[in-house]
N, C-alpha and C. Protein backbone atom coordinates (compact mmCIF):
# COMPACT_ATOMS: atom_id res chain seq x y z
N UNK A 1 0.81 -1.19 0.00
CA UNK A 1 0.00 0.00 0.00
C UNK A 1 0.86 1.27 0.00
N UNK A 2 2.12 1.20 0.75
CA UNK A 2 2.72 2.69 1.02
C UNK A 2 3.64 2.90 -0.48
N UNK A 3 3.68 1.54 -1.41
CA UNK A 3 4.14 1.79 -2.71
C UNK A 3 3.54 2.60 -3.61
N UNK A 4 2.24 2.07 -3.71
CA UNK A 4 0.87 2.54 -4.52
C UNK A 4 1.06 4.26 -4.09
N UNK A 5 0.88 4.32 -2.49
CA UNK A 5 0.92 5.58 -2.54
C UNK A 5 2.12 6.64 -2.76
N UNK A 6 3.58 6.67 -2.70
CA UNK A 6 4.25 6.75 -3.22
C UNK A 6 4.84 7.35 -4.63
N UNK A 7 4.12 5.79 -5.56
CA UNK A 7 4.15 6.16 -6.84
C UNK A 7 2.94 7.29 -7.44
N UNK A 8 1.62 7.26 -6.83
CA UNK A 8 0.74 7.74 -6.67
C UNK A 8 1.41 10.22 -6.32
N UNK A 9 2.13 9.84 -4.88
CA UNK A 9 2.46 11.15 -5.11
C UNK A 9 3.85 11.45 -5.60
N UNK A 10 4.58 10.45 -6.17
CA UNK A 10 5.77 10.48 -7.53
C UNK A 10 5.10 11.30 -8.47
N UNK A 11 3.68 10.57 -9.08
CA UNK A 11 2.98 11.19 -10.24
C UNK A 11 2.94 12.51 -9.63
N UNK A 12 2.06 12.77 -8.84
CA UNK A 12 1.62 14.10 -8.31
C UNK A 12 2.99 15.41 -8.72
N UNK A 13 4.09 14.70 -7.25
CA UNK A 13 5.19 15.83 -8.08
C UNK A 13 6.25 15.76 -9.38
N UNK A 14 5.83 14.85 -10.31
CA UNK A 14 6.44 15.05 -11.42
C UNK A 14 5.52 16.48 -11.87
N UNK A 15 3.88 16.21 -12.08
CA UNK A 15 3.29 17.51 -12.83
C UNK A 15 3.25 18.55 -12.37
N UNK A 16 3.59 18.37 -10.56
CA UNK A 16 3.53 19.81 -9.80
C UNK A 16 4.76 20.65 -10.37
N UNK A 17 5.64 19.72 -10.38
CA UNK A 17 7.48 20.23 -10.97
C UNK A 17 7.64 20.95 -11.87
N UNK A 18 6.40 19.99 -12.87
CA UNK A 18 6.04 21.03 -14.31
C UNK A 18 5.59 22.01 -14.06
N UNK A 19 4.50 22.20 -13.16
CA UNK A 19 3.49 23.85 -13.48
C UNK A 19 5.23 24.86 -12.37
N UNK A 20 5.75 24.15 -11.56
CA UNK A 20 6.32 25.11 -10.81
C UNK A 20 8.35 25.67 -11.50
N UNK A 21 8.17 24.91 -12.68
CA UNK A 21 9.39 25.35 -12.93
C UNK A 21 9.52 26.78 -13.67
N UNK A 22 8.26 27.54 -13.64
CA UNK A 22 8.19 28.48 -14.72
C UNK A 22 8.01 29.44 -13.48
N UNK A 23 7.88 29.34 -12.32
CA UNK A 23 7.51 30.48 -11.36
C UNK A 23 9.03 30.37 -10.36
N UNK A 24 10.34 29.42 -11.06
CA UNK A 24 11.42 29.08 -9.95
C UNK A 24 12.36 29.58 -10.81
N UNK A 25 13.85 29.91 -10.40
CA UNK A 25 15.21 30.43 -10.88
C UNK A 25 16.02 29.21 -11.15
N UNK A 26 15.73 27.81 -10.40
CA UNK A 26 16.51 27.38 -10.42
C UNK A 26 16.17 25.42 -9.72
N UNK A 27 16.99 24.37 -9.98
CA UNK A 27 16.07 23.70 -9.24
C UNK A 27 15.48 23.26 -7.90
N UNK A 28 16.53 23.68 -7.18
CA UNK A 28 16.55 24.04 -5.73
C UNK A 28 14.67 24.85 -5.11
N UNK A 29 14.84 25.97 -6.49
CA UNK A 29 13.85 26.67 -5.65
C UNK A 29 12.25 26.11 -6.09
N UNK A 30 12.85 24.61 -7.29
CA UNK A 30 11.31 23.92 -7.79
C UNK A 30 11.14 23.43 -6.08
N UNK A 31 12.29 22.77 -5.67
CA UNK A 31 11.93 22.08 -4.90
C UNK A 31 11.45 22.65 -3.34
N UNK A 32 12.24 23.73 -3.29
CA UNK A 32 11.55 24.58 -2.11
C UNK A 32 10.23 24.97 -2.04
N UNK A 33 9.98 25.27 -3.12
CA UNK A 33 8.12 25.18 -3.38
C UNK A 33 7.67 24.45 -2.84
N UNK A 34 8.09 23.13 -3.35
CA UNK A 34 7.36 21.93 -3.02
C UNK A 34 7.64 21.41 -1.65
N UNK A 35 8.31 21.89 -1.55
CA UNK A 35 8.69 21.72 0.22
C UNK A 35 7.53 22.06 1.23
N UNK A 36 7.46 23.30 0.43
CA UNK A 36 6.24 24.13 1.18
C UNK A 36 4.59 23.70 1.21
N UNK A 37 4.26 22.69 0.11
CA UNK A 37 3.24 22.76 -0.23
C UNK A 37 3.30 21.11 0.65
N UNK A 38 4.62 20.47 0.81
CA UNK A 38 4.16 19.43 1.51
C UNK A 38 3.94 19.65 3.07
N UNK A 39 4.68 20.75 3.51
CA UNK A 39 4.59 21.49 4.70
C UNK A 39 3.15 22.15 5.27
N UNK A 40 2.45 22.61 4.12
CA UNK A 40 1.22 22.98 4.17
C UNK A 40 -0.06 21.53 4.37
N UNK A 41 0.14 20.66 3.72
CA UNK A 41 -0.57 19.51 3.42
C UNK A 41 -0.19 18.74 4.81
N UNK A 42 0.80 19.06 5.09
CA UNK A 42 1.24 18.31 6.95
C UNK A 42 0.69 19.13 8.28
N UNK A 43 0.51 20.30 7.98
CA UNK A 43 -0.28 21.08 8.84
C UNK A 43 -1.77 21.01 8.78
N UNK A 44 -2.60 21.03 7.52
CA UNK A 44 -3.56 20.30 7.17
C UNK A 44 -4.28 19.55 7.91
N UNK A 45 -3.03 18.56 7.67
CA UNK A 45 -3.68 16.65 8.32
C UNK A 45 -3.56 16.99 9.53
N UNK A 46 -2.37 17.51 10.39
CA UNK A 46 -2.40 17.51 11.61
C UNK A 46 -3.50 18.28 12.36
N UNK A 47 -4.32 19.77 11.85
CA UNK A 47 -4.92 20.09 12.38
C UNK A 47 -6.56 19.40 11.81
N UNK A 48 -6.48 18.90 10.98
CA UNK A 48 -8.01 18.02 10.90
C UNK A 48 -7.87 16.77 11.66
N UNK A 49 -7.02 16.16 11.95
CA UNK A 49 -6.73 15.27 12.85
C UNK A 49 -7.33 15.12 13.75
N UNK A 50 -8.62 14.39 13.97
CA UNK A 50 -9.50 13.83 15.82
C UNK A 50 -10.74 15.04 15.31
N UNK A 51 -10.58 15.59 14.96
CA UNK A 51 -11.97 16.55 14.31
C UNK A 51 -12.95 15.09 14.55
N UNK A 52 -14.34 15.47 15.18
CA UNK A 52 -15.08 14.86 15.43
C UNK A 52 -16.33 14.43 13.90
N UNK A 53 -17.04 13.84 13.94
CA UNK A 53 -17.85 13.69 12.60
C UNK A 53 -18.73 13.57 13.22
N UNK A 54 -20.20 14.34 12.63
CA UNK A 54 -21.27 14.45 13.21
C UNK A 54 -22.17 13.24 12.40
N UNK A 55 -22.95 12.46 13.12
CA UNK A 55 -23.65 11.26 12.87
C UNK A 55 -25.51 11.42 13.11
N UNK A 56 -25.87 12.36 13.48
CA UNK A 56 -27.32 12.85 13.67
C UNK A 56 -27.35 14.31 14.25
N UNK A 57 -27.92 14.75 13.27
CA UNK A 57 -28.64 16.44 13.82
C UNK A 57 -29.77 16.38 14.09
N UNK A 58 -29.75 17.83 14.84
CA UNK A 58 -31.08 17.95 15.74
C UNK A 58 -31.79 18.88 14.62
N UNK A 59 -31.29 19.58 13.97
CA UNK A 59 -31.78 20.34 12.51
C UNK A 59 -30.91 20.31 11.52
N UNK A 60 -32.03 19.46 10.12
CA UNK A 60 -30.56 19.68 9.18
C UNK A 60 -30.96 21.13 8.42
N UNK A 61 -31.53 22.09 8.72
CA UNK A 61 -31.25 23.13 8.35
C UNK A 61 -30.32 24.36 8.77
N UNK A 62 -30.41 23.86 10.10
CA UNK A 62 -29.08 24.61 10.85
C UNK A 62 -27.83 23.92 11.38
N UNK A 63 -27.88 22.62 10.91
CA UNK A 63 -27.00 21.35 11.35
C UNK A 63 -26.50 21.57 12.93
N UNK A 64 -27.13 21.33 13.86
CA UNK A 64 -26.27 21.39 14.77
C UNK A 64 -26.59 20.23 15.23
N UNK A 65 -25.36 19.32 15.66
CA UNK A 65 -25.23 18.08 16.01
C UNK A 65 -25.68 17.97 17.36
N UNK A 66 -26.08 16.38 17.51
CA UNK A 66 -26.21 15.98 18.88
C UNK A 66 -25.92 15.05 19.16
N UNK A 67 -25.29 14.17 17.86
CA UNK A 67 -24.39 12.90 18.21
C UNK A 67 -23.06 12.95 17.53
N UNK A 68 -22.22 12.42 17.83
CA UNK A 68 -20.78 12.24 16.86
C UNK A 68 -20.15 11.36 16.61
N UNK A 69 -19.53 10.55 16.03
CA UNK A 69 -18.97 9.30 15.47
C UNK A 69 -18.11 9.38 16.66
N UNK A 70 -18.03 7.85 17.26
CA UNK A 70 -17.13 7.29 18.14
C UNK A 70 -15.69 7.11 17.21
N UNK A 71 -14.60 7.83 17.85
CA UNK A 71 -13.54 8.13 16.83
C UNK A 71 -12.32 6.91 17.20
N UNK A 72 -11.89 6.79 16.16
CA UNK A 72 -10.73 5.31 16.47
C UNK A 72 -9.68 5.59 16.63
N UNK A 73 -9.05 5.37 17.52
CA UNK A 73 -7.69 6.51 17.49
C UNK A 73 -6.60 5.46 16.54
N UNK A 74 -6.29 6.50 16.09
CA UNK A 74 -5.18 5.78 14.55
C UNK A 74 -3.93 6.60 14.82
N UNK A 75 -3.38 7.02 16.11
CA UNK A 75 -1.67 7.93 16.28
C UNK A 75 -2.46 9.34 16.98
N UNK A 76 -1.41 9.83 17.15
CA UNK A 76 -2.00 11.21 17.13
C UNK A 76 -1.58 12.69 16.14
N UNK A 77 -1.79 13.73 16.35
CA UNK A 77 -1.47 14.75 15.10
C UNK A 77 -0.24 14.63 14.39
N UNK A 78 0.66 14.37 15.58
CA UNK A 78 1.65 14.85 15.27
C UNK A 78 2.37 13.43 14.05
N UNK A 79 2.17 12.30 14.42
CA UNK A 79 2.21 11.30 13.61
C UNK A 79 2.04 11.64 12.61
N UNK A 80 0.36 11.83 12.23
CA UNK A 80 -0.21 11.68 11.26
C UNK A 80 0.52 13.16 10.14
N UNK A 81 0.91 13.79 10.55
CA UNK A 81 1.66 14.76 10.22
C UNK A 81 2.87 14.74 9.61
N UNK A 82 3.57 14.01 10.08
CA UNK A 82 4.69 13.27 10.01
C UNK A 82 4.77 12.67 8.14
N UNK A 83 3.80 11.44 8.75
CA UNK A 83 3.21 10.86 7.70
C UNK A 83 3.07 11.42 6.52
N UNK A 84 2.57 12.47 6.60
CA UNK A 84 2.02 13.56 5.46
C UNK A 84 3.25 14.26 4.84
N UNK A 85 3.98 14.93 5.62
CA UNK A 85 5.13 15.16 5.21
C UNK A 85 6.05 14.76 4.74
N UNK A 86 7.01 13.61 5.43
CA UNK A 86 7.60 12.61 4.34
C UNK A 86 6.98 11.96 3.06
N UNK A 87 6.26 11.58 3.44
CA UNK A 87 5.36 10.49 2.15
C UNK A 87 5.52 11.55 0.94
N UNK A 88 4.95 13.20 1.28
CA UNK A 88 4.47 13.98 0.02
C UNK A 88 5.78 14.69 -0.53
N UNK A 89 7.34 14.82 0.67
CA UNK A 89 8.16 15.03 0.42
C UNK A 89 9.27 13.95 -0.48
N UNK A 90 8.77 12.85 -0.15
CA UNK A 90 9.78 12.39 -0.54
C UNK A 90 9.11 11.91 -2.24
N UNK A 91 7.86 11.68 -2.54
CA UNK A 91 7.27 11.67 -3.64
C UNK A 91 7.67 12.58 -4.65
N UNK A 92 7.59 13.98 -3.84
CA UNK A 92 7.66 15.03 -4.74
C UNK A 92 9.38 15.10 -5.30
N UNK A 93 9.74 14.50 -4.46
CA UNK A 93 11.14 14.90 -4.64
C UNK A 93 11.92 14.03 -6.30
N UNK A 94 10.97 12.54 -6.03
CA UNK A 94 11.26 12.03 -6.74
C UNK A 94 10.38 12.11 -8.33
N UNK A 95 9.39 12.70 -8.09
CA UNK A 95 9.04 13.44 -9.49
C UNK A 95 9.86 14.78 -9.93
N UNK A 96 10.06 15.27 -9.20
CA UNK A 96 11.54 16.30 -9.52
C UNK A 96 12.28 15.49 -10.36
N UNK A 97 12.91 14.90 -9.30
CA UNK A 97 14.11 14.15 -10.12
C UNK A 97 13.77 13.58 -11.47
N UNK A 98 12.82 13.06 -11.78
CA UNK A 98 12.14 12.13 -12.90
C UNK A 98 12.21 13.61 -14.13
N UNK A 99 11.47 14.32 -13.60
CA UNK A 99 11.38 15.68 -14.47
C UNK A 99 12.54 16.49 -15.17
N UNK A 100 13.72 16.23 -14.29
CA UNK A 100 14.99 16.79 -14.02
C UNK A 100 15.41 16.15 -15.39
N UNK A 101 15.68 14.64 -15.50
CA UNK A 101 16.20 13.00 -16.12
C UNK A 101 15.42 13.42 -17.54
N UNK A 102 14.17 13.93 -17.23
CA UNK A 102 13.44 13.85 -18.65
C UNK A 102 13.82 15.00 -19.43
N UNK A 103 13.90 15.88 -18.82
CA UNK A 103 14.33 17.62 -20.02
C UNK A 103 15.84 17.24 -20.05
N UNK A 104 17.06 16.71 -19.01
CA UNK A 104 17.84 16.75 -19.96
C UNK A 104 17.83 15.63 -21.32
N UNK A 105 16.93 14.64 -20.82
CA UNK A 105 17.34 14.05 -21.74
C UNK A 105 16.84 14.00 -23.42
N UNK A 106 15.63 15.51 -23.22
CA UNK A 106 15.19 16.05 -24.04
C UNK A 106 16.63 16.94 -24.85
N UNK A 107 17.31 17.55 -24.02
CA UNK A 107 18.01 18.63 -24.40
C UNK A 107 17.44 19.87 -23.64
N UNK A 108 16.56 19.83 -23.07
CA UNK A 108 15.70 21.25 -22.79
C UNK A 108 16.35 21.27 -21.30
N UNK A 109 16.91 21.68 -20.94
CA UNK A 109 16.96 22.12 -19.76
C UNK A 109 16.94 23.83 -19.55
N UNK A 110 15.71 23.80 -18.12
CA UNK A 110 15.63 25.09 -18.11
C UNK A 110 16.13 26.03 -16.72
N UNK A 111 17.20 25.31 -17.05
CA UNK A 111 18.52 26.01 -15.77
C UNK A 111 19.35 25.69 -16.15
């Protein structure tokens, strides 16, 4: 499973690499982008993290709950955070690289 996902955000930052090499100087700063955006996506998870899910309202026109899903504990934020960060860092990194392999081996390099 952690392959699938992986190759899954490989794909992701090969095309992110693409839209972000035209807004970077250099490749360092593709990847600092992407640093950021996995940094953002880890703050994300960590703060939706244990967020409760509402399972019956007392109005669904004004939704206010009166029951909530019994929650399973699966780690806590900071884990799951973790998680988020490596996994999307190290994906991205390696669609970089893939991106990197492919323009030179186009000839195009745009640095």
């Amino acid at each position: 499973m952690i392959l699938i996902y992986l190759l899954f955000v490989s794909f992701l930052g090969y095309y992110l690499s693409k839209s972000l090499i035209q807004y970077s100087k250099s490749w360092s700063g593709v990847w600092a982008r992407g640093l950021a955006i996995s940094l953002a996506l880890a703050g994300f998870n960590a703060m939706r993290h244990g967020m409760p899910r509402c399972v019956e309202y007392d109005d669904p026109v004004r939704g206010s709950c009166i029951e909530y899903e019994e929650a399973k504990e699966s780690g806590d934020a900071g884990e799951t955070a973790r998680r988020t960060f490596f996994g999307t860092a190290a994906g991205g990194t390696v669609g970089m690289l893939l991106l990197q392999r492919n323009k030179r081996k186009d000839g195009n390099i745009p640095f």
